[in-house]
Protein backbone atom coordinates (compact mmCIF):
# COMPACT_ATOMS: atom_id res chain seq x y z
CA UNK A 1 -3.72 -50.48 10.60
CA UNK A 2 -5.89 -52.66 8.26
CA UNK A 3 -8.11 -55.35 10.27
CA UNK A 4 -10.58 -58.13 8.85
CA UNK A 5 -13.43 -59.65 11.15
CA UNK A 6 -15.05 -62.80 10.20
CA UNK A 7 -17.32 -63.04 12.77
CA UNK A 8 -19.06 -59.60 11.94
CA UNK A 9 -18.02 -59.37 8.27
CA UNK A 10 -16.00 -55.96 9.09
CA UNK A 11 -13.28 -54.82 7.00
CA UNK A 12 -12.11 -51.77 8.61
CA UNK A 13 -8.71 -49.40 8.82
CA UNK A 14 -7.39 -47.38 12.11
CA UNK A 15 -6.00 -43.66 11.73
CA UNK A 16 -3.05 -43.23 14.20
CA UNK A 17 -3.94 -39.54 15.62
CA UNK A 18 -0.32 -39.32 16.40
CA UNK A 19 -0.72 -39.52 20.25
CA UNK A 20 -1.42 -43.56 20.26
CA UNK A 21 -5.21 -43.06 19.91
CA UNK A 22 -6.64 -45.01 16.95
CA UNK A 23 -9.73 -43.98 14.88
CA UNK A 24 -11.50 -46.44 13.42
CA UNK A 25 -12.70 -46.30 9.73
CA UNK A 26 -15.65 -48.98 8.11
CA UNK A 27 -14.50 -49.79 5.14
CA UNK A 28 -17.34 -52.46 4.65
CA UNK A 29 -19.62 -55.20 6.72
CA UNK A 30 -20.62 -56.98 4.09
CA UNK A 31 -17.25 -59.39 3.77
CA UNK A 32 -19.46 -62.24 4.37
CA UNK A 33 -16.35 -64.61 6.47
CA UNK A 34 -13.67 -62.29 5.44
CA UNK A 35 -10.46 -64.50 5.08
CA UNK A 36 -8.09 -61.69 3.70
CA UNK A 37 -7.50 -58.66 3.46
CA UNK A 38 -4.20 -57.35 1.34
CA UNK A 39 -3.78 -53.48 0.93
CA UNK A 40 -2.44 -52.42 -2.44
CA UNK A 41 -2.57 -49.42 -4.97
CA UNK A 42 -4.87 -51.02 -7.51
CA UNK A 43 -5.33 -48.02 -10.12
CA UNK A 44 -1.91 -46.32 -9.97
CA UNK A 45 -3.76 -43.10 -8.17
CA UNK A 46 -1.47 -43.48 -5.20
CA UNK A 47 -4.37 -44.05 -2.73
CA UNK A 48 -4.33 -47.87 -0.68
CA UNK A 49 -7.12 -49.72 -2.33
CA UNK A 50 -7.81 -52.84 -0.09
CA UNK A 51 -8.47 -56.41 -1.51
CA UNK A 52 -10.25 -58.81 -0.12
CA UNK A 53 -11.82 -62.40 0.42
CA UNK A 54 -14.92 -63.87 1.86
CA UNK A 55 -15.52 -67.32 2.11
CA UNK A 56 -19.31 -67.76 2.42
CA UNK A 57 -20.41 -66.22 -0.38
CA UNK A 58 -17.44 -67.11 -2.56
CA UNK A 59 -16.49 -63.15 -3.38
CA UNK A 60 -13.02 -61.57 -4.46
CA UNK A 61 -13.92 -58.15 -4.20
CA UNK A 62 -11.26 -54.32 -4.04
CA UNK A 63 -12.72 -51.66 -1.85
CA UNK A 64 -11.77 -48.63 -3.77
CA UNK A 65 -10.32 -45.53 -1.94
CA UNK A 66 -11.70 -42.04 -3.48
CA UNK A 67 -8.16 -40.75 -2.04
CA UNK A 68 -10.45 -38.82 0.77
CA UNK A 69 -10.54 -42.43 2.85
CA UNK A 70 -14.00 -43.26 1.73
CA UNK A 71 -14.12 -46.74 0.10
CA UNK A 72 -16.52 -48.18 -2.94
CA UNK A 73 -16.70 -52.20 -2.91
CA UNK A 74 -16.21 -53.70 -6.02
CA UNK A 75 -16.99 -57.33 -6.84
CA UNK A 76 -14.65 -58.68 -9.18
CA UNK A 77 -16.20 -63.03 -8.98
CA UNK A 78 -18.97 -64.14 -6.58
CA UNK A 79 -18.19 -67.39 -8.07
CA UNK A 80 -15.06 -68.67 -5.85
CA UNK A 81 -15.59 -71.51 -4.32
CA UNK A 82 -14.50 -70.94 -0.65
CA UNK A 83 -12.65 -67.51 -1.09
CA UNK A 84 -9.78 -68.13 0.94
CA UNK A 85 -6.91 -65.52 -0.21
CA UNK A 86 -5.82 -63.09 -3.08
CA UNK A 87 -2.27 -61.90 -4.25
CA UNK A 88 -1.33 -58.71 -6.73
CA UNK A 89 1.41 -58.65 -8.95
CA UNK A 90 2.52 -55.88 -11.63
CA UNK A 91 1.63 -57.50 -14.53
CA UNK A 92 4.19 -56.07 -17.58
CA UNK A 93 6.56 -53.72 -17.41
CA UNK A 94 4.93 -50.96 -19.11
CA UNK A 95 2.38 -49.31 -17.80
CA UNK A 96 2.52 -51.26 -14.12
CA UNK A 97 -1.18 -52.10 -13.92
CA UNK A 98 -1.51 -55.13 -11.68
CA UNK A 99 -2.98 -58.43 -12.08
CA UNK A 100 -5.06 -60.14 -8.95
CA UNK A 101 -5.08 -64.04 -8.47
CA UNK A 102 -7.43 -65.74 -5.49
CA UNK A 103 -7.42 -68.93 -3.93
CA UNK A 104 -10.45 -71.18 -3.63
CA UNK A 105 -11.15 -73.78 -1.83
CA UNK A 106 -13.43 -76.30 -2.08
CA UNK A 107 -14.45 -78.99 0.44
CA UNK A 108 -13.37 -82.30 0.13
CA UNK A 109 -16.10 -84.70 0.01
CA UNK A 110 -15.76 -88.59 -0.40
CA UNK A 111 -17.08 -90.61 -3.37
């Protein structure tokens, strides 16, 4: 189970130990308003990358997985406006490397 907490800027998973306990995993606390969260194979390696959002300081940023469950954050913009969600799609048909796309939003202010 993937979770996202805005209040404490925690992305973090939960192991299922088979018996209805859940371990929980950190996969960073530096979302700064984490708005989403999407889980996806990013590099083709077969391990769940996780992509992410954070509002207040405008980052779309991956959390790679080394395939042993530890996770390296990597910014891709700290320059969206609002970071409010992200989407991956297979971009080709060829070599099935995906494409990301994130929504911004910005305030409306009057003139």
């Amino acid at each position: 189970m993937l979770t996202a907490s805005s209040s404490d800027d925690t992305i973090a998973w939960y192991e299922n130990d088979g018996s209805q306990s859940f371990k929980e995993h950190i996969v960073t606390t530096t979302a700064d308003k984490v708005t989403c969260v999407v889980p996806v194979d990013l590099e083709g390696d077969s391990d769940v990358d996780i992509l992410w959002t954070a509002a207040n300081d405008d980052t779309l940023a991956w959390s790679e997985n080394d395939g042993s469950q530890s996770f390296t954050t990597r910014v891709v913009t700290a320059a969206a406006d609002g970071a409010w969600d992200a989407i991956t799609r297979v971009l080709g048909s060829f070599d099935a490397r995906r494409g990301v796309h994130a929504t911004a939003r910005r305030p409306w202010r009057p003139t």
